[in-house]
C-alpha atoms as a PDB file:
ATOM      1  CA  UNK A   1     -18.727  11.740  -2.686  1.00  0.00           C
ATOM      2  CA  UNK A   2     -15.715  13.750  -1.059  1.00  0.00           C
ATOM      3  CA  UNK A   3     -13.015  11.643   0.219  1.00  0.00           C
ATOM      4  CA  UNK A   4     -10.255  12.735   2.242  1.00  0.00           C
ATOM      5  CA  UNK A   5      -6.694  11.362   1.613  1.00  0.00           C
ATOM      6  CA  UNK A   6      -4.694  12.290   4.560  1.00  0.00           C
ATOM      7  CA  UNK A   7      -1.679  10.367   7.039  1.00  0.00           C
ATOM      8  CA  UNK A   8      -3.201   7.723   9.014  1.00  0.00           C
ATOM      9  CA  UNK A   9      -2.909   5.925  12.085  1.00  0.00           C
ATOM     10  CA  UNK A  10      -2.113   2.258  11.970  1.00  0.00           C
ATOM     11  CA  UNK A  11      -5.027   1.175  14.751  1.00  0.00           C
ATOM     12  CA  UNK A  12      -7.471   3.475  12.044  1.00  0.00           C
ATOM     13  CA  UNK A  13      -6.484   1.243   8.473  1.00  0.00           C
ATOM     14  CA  UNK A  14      -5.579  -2.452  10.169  1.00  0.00           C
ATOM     15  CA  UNK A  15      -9.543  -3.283  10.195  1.00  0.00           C
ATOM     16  CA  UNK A  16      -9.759  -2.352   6.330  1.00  0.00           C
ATOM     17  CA  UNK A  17      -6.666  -4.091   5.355  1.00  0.00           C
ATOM     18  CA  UNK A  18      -7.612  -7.050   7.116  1.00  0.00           C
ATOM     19  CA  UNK A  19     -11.342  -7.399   5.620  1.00  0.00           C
ATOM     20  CA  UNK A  20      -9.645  -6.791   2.079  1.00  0.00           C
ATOM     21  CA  UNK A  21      -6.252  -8.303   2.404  1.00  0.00           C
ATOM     22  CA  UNK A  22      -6.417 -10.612   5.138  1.00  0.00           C
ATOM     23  CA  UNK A  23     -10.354 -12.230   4.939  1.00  0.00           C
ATOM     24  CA  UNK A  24     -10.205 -15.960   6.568  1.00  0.00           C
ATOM     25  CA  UNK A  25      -7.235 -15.513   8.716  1.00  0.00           C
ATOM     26  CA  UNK A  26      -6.276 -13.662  12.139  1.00  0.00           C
ATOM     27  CA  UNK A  27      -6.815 -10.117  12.641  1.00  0.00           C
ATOM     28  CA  UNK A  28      -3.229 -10.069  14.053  1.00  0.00           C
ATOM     29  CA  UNK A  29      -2.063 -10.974  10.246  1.00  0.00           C
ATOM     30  CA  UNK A  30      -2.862  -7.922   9.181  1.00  0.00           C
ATOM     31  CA  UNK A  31      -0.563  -6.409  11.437  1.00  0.00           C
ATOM     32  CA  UNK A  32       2.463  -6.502   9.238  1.00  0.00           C
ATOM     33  CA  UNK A  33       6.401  -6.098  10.339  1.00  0.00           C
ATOM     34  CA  UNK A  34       7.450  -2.503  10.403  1.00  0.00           C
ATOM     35  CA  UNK A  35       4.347  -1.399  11.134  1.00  0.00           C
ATOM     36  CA  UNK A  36       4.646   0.001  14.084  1.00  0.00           C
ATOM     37  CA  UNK A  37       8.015   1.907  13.129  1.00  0.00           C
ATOM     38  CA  UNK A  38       8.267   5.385  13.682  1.00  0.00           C
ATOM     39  CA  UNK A  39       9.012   6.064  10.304  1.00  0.00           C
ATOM     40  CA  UNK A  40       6.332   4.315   8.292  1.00  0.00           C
ATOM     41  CA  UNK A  41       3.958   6.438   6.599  1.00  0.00           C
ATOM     42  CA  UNK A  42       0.601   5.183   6.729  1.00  0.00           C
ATOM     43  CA  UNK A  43      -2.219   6.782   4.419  1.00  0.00           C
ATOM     44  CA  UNK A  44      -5.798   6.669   4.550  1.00  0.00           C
ATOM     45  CA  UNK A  45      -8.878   7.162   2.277  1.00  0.00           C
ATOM     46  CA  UNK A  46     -11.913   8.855   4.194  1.00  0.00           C
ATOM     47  CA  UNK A  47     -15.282   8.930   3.582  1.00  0.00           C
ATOM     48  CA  UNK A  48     -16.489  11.344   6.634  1.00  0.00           C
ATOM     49  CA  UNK A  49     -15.162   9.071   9.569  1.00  0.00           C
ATOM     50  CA  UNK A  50     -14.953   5.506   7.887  1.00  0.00           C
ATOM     51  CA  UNK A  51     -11.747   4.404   6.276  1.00  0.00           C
ATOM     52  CA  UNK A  52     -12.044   3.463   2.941  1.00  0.00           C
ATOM     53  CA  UNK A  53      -8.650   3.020   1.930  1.00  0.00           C
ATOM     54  CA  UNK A  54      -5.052   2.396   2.974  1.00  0.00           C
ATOM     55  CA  UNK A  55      -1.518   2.193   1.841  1.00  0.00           C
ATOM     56  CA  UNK A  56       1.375   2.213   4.267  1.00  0.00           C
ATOM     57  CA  UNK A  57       5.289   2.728   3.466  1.00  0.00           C
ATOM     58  CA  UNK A  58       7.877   1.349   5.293  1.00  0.00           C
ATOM     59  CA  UNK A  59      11.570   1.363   4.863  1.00  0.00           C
ATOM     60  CA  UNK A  60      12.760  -1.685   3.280  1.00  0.00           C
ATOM     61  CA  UNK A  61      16.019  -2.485   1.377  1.00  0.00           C
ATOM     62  CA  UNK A  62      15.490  -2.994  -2.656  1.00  0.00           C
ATOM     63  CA  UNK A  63      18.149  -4.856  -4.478  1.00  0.00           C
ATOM     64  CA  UNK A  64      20.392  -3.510  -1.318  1.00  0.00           C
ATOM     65  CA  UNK A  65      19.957  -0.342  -1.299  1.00  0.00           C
ATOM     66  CA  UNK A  66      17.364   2.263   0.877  1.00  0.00           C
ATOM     67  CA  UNK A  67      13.956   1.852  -1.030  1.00  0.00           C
ATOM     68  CA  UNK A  68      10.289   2.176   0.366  1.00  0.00           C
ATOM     69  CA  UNK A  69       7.899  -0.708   0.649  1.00  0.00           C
ATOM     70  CA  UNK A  70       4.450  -0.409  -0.289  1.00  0.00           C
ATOM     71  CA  UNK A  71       2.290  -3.012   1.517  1.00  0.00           C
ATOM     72  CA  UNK A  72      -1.356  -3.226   2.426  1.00  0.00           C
ATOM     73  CA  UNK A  73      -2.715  -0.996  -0.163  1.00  0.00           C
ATOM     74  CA  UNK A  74      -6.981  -1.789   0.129  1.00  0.00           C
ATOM     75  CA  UNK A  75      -9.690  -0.122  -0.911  1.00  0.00           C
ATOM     76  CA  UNK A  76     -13.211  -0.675   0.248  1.00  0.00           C
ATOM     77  CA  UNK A  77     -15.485  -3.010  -2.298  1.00  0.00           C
ATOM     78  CA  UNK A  78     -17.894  -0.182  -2.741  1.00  0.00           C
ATOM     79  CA  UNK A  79     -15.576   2.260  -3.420  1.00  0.00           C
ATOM     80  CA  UNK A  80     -13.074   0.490  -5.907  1.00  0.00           C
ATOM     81  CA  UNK A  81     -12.790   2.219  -9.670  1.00  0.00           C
ATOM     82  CA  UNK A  82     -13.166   5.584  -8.194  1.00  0.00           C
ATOM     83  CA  UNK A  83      -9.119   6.496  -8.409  1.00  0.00           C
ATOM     84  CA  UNK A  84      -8.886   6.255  -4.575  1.00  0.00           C
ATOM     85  CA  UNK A  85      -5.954   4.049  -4.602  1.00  0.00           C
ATOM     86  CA  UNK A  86      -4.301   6.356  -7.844  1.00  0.00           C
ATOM     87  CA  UNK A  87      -5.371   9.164  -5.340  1.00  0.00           C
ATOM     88  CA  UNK A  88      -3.351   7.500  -2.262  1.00  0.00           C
ATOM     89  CA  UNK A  89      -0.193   7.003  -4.263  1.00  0.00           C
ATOM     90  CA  UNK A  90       0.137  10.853  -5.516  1.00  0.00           C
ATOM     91  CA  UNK A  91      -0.662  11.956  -1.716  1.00  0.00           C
ATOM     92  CA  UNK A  92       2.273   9.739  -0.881  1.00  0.00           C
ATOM     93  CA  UNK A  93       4.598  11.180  -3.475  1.00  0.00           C
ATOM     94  CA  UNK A  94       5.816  14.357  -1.673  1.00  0.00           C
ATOM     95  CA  UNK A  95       5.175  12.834   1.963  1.00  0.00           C
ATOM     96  CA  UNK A  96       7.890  10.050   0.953  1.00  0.00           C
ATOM     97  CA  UNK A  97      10.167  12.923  -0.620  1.00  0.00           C
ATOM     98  CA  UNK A  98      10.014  14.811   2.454  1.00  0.00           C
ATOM     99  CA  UNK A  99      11.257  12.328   4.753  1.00  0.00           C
ATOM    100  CA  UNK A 100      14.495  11.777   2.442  1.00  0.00           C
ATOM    101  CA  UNK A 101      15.117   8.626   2.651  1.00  0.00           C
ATOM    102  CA  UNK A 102      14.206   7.029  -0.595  1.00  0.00           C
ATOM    103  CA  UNK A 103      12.887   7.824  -4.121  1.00  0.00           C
ATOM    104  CA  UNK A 104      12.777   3.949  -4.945  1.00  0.00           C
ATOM    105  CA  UNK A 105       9.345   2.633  -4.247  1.00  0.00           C
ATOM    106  CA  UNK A 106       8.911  -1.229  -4.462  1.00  0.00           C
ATOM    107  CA  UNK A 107       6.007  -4.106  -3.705  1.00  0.00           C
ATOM    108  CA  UNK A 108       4.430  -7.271  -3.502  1.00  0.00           C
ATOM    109  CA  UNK A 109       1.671  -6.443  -6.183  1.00  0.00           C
ATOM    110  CA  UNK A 110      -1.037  -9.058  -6.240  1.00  0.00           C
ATOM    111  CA  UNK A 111      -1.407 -10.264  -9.887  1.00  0.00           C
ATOM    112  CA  UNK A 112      -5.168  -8.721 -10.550  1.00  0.00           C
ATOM    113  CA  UNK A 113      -3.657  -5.512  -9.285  1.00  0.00           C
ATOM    114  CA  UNK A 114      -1.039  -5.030 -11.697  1.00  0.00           C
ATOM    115  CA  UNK A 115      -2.692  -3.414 -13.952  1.00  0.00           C
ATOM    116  CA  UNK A 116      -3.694  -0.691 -11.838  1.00  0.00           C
ATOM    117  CA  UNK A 117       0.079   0.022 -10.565  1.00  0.00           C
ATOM    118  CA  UNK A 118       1.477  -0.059 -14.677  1.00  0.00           C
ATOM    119  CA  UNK A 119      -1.211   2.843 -15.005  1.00  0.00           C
ATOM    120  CA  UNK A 120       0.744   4.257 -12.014  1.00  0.00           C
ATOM    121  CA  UNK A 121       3.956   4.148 -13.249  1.00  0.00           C
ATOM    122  CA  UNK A 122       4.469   0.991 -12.020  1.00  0.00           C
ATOM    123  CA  UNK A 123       7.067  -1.987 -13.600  1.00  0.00           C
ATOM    124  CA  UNK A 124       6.359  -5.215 -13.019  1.00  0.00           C
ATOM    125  CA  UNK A 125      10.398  -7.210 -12.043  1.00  0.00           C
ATOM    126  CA  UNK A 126      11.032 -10.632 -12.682  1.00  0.00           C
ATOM    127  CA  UNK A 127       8.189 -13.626 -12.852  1.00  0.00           C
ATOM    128  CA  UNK A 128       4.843 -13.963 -10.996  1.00  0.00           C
ATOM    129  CA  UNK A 129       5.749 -15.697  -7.539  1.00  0.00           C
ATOM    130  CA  UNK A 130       3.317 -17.080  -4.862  1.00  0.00           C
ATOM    131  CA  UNK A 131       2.922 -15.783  -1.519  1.00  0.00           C
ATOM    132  CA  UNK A 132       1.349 -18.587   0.453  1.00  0.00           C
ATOM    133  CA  UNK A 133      -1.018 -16.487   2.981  1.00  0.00           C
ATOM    134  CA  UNK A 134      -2.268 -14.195  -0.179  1.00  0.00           C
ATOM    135  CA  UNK A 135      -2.095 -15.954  -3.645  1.00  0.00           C
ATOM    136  CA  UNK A 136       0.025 -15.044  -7.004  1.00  0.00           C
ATOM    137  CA  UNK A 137       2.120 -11.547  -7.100  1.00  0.00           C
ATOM    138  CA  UNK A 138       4.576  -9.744  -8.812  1.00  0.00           C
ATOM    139  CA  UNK A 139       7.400  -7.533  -7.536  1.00  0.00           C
ATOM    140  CA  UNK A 140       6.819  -4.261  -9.000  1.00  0.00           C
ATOM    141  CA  UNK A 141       8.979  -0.813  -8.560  1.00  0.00           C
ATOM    142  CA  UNK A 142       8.979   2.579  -8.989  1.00  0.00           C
ATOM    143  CA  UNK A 143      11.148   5.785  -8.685  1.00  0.00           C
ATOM    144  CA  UNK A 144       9.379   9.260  -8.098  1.00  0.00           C
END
């Protein structure tokens, strides 16, 4: 299998991060704010033409200061324990370095995931909190 981690298009991901993310409600909840600001970096996992997986970044204070926001991170059921999402978050590295804005990284990490983002590099702030529209989370950071 040869994937292809590479900047996306929002229109290209929103389908995937809906079906994963999103399931039971609107299309138009996938569609988060910030998306569609020109400087959020949105990444995508290809398998020839079909999206497989997505992260975007968007500029969001963290304790008050400039930080990146990871949100929609998905990864295809098929295609999950493969490192594709590890594989997203080192593409991201130098693409959020380059833009200067931030090397604070933060998110919404949905409980089951946080084991993946500690084997990021990932640390899990404060207590598990519920997000109504998308079940238990943890804020989790990050500084590259």
């Amino acid at each position: 299998m040869d994937i292809e981690i590479r900047l996306a298009q929002f229109d290209e991901i929103v389908d995937l991060r809906w079906r994963i993310l999103r399931a039971g409600l609107p299309r138009e909840s996938a569609d988060f704010p910030g998306d569609h600001h020109p400087g959020t970096l949105h990444v995508g996992a290809y398998d020839g033409n079909e999206v497989v997986g997505c992260a975007s970044f968007m500029q969001n204070e963290w304790n008050g200061a400039p930080a990146w926001q990871l949100r929609g991170m998905a990864v295809e059921d098929g295609y999950r324990s493969l490192g594709i999402g590890q594989e997203i978050l080192v593409f991201a590295d130098p693409q959020i370095l380059q833009r200067g804005y931030s090397k604070q990284l933060w998110c919404n990490a949905r409980s089951p995931a946080v084991r993946f983002y500690r084997k990021c590099g990932w640390q899990t702030v404060g207590e598990e909190l519920v997000i109504p529209t998308a079940g238990p989370h943890y804020k989790m950071s990050r500084r590259i």
